[in-house]
Structure formats: C-alpha cells, structure tokens
Protein backbone atom coordinates (compact mmCIF):
# COMPACT_ATOMS: atom_id res chain seq x y z
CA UNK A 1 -0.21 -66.16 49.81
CA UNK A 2 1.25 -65.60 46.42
CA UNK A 3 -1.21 -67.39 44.58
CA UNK A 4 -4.08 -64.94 46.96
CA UNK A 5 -2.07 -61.49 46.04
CA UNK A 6 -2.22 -63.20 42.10
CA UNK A 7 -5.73 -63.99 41.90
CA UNK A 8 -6.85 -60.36 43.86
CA UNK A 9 -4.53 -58.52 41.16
CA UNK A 10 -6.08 -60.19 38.14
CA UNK A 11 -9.26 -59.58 39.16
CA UNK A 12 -8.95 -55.70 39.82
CA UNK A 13 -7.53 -55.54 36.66
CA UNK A 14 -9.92 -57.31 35.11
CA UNK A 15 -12.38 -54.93 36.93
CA UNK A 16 -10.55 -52.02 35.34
CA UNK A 17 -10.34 -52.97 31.85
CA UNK A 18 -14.02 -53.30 32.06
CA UNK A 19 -14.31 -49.95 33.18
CA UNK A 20 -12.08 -48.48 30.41
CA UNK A 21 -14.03 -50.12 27.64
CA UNK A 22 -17.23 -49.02 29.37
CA UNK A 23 -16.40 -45.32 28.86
CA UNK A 24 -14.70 -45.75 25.99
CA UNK A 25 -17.93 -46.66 24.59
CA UNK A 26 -19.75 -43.55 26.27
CA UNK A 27 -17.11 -41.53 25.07
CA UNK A 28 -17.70 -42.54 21.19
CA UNK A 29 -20.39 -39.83 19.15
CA UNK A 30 -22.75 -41.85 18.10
CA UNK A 31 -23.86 -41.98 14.37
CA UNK A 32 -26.35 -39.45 13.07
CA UNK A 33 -29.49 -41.51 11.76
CA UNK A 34 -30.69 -40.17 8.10
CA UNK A 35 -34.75 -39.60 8.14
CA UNK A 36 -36.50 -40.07 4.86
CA UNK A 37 -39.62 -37.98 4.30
CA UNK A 38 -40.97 -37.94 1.21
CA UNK A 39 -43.22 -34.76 -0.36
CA UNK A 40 -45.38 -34.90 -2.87
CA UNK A 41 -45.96 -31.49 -4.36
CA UNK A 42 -49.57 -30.71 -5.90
CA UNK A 43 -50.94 -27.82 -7.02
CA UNK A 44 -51.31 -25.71 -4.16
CA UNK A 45 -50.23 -28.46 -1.50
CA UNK A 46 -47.70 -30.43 -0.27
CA UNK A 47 -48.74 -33.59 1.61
CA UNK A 48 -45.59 -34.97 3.60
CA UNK A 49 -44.95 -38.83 4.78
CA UNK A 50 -44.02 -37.42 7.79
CA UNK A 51 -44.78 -33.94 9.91
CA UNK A 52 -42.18 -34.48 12.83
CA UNK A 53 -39.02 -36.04 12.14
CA UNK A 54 -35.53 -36.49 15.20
CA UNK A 55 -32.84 -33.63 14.50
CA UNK A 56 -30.07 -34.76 12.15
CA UNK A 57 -30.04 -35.41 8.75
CA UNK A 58 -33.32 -35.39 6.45
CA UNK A 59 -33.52 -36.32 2.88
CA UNK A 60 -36.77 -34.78 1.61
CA UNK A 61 -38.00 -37.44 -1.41
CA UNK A 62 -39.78 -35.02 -3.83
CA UNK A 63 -42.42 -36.22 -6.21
CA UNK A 64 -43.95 -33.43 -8.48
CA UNK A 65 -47.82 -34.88 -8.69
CA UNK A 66 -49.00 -32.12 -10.20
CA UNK A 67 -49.63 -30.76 -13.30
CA UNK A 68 -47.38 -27.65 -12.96
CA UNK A 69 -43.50 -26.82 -12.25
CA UNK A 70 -42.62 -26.72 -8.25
CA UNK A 71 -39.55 -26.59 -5.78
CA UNK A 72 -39.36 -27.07 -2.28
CA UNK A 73 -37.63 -24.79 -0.04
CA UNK A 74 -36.98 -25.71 4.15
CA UNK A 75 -34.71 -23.36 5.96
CA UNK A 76 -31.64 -21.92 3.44
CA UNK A 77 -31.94 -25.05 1.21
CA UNK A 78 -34.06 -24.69 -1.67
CA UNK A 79 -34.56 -27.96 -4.13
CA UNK A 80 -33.97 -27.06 -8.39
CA UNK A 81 -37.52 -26.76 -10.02
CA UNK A 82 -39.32 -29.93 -10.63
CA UNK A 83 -41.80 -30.15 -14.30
CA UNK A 84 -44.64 -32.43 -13.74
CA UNK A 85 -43.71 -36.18 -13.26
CA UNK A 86 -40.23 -35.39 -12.37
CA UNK A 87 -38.73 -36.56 -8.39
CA UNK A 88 -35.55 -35.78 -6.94
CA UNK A 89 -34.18 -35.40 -3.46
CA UNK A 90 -33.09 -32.47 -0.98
CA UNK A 91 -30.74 -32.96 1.80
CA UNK A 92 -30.69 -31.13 4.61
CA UNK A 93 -29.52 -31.05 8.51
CA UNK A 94 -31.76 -29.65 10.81
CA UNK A 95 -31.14 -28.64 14.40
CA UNK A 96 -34.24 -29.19 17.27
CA UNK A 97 -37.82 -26.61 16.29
CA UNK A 98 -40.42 -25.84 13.77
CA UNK A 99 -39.33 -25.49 10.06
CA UNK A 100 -40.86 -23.60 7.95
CA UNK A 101 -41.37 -24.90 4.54
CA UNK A 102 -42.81 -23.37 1.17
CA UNK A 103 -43.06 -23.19 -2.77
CA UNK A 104 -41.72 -20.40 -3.82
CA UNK A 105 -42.99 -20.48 -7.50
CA UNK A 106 -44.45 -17.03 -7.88
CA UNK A 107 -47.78 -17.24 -5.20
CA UNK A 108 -47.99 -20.46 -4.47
CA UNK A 109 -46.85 -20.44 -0.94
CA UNK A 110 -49.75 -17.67 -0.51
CA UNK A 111 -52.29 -20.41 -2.38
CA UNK A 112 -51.34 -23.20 0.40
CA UNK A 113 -48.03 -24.74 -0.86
CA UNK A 114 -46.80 -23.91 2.77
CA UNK A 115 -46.62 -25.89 6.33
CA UNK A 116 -43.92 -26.04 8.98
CA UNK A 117 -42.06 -29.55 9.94
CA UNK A 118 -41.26 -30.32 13.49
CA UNK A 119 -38.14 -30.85 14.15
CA UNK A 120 -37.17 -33.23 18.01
C-alpha cells in the first residue's frame, strides 16, 4: 500500500513539474527578430529588398546608387546624408501599419523618392 501511495505521489508530481515548466515557457517574451531590408537610393527612386516586413526591429541597409547626395527618412528617424557610392544603415522599431517613407533632399520626395512600407 505504501509502495501504491509512493508511486501515485511521484507521478502527480511529476505531472506538476511538467506543468510548471510548460507555462514557464509561455510566460517567457519571446525575442524580437531583426528584419534586414536593404534600399538602394537612385535618383528619384528608391527600390527596396523588401515592401512588407513583421513589426519589430528593421535595419534599413542603404546604398546611395546614384549620382547625387540622398537620406532616407521612415517615421521620426531620418538616416545622415549619403554622397554617391557611400552605404550605411538606419535602425528603427516599427509598430503594426503602413510607413511612410521619403527623401527629403530639397524635391525629391515630390520627383518619386517616396513609397510607404508595410508593416505586419
């Protein structure tokens, strides 16, 4: 009878540990993934890698192809002005929407160097 009670105890706390670690693991935020997307910027255009990226963290790779100076602005961020030839990057965390996105090197936004990124 002993060795019955013994057995039925173990188990149900075996049972319960099992549990625990189960929500523990629920419980636990998981990690925000970083998306890449790079930009090259060309006179009066940006073409993207990617148009619709997950929420979270975004590093924008940007690549000045053209043959004039540009920056990239998303949101509040805005990226340092890039001469021809010359890359950098622009992090930024973005919540769920659209983005807007632009140049905003005297008129170029109004020439094209525009778009909006969707953000899931």
């Amino acid at each position: 009878m002993i060795r019955i009670r013994t057995l039925i105890g173990v188990a149900i706390a075996s049972a319960l540990v099992i549990l625990l670690a189960a929500s523990f693991a629920d419980a636990r935020p998981t990690a925000a993934a970083t998306t890449t997307v790079t930009v090259r910027m060309k006179e009066f255009k940006f073409v993207l890698s990617r148009k619709t990226v997950p929420h979270g963290r975004v590093v924008f790779k940007l690549i000045n192809a053209g043959r004039i100076a540009h920056d990239f602005k998303i949101g509040t961020k805005k990226s340092i002005l890039y001469r021809p030839g010359k890359s950098g990057r622009l992090v930024v965390t973005l919540a769920r929407g659209s983005h807007a996105f632009k140049c905003t090197v005297d008129s170029h936004a109004r020439l094209g160097m525009k778009g909006t990124l969707r953000v899931t």
